[in-house]
Protein backbone atom coordinates (compact mmCIF):
# COMPACT_ATOMS: atom_id res chain seq x y z
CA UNK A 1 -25.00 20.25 -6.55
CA UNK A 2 -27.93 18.25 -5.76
CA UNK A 3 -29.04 15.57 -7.73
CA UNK A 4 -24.75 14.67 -8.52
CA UNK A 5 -23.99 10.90 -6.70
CA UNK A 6 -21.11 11.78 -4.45
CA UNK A 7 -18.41 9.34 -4.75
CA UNK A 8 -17.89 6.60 -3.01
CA UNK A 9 -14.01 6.78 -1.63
CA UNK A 10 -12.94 3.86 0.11
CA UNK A 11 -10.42 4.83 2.84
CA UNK A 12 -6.99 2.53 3.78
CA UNK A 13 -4.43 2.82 5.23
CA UNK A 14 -0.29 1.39 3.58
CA UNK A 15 2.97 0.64 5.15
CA UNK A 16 6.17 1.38 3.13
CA UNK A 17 7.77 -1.21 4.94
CA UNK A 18 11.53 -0.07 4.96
CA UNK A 19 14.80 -1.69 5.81
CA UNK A 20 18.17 -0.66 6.86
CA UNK A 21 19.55 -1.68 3.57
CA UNK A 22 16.93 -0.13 1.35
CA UNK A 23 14.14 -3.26 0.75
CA UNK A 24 10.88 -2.92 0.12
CA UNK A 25 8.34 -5.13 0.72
CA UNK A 26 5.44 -5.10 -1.95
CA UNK A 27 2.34 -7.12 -2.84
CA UNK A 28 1.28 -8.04 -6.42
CA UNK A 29 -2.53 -7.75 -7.44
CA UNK A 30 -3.76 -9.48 -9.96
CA UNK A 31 -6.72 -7.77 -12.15
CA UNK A 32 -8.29 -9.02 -15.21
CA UNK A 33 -6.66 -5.99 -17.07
CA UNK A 34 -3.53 -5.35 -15.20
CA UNK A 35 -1.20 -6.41 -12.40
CA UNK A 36 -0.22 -3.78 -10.22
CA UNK A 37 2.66 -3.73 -7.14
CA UNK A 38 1.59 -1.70 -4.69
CA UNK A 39 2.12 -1.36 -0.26
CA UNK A 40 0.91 -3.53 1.81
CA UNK A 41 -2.56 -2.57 3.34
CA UNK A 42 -6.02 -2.41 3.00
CA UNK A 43 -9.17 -1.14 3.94
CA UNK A 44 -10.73 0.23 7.25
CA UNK A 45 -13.52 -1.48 8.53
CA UNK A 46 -16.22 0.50 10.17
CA UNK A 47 -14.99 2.73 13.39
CA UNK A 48 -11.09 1.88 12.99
CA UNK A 49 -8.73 4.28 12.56
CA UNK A 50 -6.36 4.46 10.16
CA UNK A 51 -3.70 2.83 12.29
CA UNK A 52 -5.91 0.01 13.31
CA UNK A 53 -6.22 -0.84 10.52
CA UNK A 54 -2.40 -0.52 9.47
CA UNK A 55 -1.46 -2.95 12.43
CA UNK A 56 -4.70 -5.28 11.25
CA UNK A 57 -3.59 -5.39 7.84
CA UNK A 58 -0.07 -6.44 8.03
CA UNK A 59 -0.72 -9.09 10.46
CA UNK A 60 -3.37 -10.10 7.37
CA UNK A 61 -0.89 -9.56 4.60
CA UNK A 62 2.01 -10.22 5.68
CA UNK A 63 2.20 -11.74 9.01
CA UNK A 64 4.07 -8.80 10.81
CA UNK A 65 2.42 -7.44 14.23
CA UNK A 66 3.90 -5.32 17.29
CA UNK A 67 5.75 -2.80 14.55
CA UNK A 68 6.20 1.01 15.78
CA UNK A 69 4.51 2.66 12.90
CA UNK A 70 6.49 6.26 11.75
CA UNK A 71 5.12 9.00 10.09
CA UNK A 72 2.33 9.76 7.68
CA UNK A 73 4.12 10.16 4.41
CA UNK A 74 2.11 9.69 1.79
CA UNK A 75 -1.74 10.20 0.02
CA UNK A 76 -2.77 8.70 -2.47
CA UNK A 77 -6.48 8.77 -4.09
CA UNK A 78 -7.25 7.35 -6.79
CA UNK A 79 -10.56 7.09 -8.85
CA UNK A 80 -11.47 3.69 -10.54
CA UNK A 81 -14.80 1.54 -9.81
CA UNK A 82 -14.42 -1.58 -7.69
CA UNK A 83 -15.30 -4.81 -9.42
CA UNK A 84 -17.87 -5.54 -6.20
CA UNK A 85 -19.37 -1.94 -7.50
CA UNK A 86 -19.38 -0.86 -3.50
CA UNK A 87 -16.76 1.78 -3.91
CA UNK A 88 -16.07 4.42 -6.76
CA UNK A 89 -12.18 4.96 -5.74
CA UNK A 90 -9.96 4.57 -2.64
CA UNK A 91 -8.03 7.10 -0.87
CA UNK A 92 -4.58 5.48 1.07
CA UNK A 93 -3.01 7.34 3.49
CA UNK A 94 0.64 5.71 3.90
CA UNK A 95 2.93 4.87 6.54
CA UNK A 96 6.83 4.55 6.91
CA UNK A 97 7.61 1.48 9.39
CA UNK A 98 11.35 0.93 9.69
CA UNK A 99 11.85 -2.97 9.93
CA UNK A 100 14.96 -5.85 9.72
CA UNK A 101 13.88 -8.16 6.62
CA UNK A 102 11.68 -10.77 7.78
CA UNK A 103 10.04 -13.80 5.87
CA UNK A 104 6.52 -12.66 5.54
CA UNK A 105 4.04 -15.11 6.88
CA UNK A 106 0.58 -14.17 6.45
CA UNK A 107 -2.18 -14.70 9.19
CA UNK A 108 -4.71 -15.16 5.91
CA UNK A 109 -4.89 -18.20 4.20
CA UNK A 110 -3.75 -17.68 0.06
CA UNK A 111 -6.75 -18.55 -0.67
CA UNK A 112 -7.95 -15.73 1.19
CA UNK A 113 -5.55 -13.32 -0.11
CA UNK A 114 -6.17 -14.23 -3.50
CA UNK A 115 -9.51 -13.85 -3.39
CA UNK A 116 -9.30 -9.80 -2.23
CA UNK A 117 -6.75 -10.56 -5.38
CA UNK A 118 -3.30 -10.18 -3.72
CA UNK A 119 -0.64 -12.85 -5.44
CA UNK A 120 2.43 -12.48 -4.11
CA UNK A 121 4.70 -10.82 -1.85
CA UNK A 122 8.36 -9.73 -2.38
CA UNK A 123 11.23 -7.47 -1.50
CA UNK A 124 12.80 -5.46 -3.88
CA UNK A 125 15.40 -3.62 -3.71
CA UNK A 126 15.90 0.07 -4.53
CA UNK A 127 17.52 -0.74 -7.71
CA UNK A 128 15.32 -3.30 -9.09
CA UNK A 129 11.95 -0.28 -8.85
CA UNK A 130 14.21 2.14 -10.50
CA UNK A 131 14.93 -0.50 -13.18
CA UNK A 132 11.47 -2.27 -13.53
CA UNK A 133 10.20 -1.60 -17.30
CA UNK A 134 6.76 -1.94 -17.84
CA UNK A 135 5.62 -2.99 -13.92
CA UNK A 136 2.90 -0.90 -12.78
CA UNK A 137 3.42 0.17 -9.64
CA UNK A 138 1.02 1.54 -7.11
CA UNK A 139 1.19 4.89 -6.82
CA UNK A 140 2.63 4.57 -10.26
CA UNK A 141 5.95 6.84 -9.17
CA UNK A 142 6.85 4.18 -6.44
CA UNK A 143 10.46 4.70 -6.92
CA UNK A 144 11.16 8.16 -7.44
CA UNK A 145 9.08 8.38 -4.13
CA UNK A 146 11.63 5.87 -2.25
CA UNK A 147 14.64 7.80 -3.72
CA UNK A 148 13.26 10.94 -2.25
CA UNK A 149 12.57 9.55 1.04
CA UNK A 150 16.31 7.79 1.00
CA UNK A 151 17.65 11.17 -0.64
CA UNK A 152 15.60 13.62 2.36
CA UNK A 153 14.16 11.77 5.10
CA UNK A 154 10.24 11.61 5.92
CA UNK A 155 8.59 14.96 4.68
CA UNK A 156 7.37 17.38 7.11
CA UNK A 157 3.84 16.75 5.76
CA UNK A 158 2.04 14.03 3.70
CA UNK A 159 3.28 14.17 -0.24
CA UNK A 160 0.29 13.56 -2.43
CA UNK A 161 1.96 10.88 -4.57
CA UNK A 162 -0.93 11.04 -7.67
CA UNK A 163 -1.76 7.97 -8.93
């Protein structure tokens, strides 16, 4: 279809960062219409690959480096403009990493993380996602996801997770 803009889909890459007893480690961002939880993760800058970028981003976020990354388990695209106007949408492609708790420590200043709009970071635990009322959660069936992964192991192939 000439003459239709093609989207521009911002690609990233997310760690479900999983413990033995079942925590989760999420970020909150903060946007002037909503706050949404979501993985920890982030863009790919030009030429890095998906797990660069993975290993890049959680030294960034939340101060963890030298993790074995697991499988691919998830995609997730979704379609909403970016406040900078660069991107139309981003499309994650998440990771399972298998870790012991750990205090996260960020290699970014909060300053830094605040401005790319990322607030806070904090475990939860299976329990409190199933119970969270009215969080918005990124994608927005975060924990039936984990109770399926808990429930069945890491899927043979990436599960697109919608929005």
């Amino acid at each position: 279809m000439s003459g239709v803009p093609r989207l521009r889909i911002r690609k990233s890459a997310r760690a479900l960062l999983l413990t033995p007893d079942a925590h989760v480690l999420m970020v909150r961002f903060e946007f002037p219409d909503r706050t949404v939880w979501a993985l920890p993760g982030g863009g790919l800058e030009p030429g890095e690959s998906h797990l660069d970028a993975l290993h890049r981003e959680l030294g960034e976020e939340v101060g963890l480096s030298g993790v074995d990354v697991g499988p691919h388990i998830w995609n997730r695209e979704h379609i909403i403009p970016f406040f900078d106007g660069r991107w139309d949408g981003q499309q994650d492609q998440v990771f399972l990493v298998h870790t012991e708790r750990f205090e996260p420590n960020p290699r970014l200043s909060w300053d830094q993380l605040r401005a790319e709009r990322l607030h806070e970071l904090r475990w939860w635990t299976v329990d409190e996602l199933r119970s969270a009322d009215g969080i918005n959660f990124a994608p927005r069936r975060m924990p039936e996801l984990i109770d399926r992964l808990l429930a069945d192991g890491p899927p043979p192939a990436p599960i697109d997770t919608g929005v």
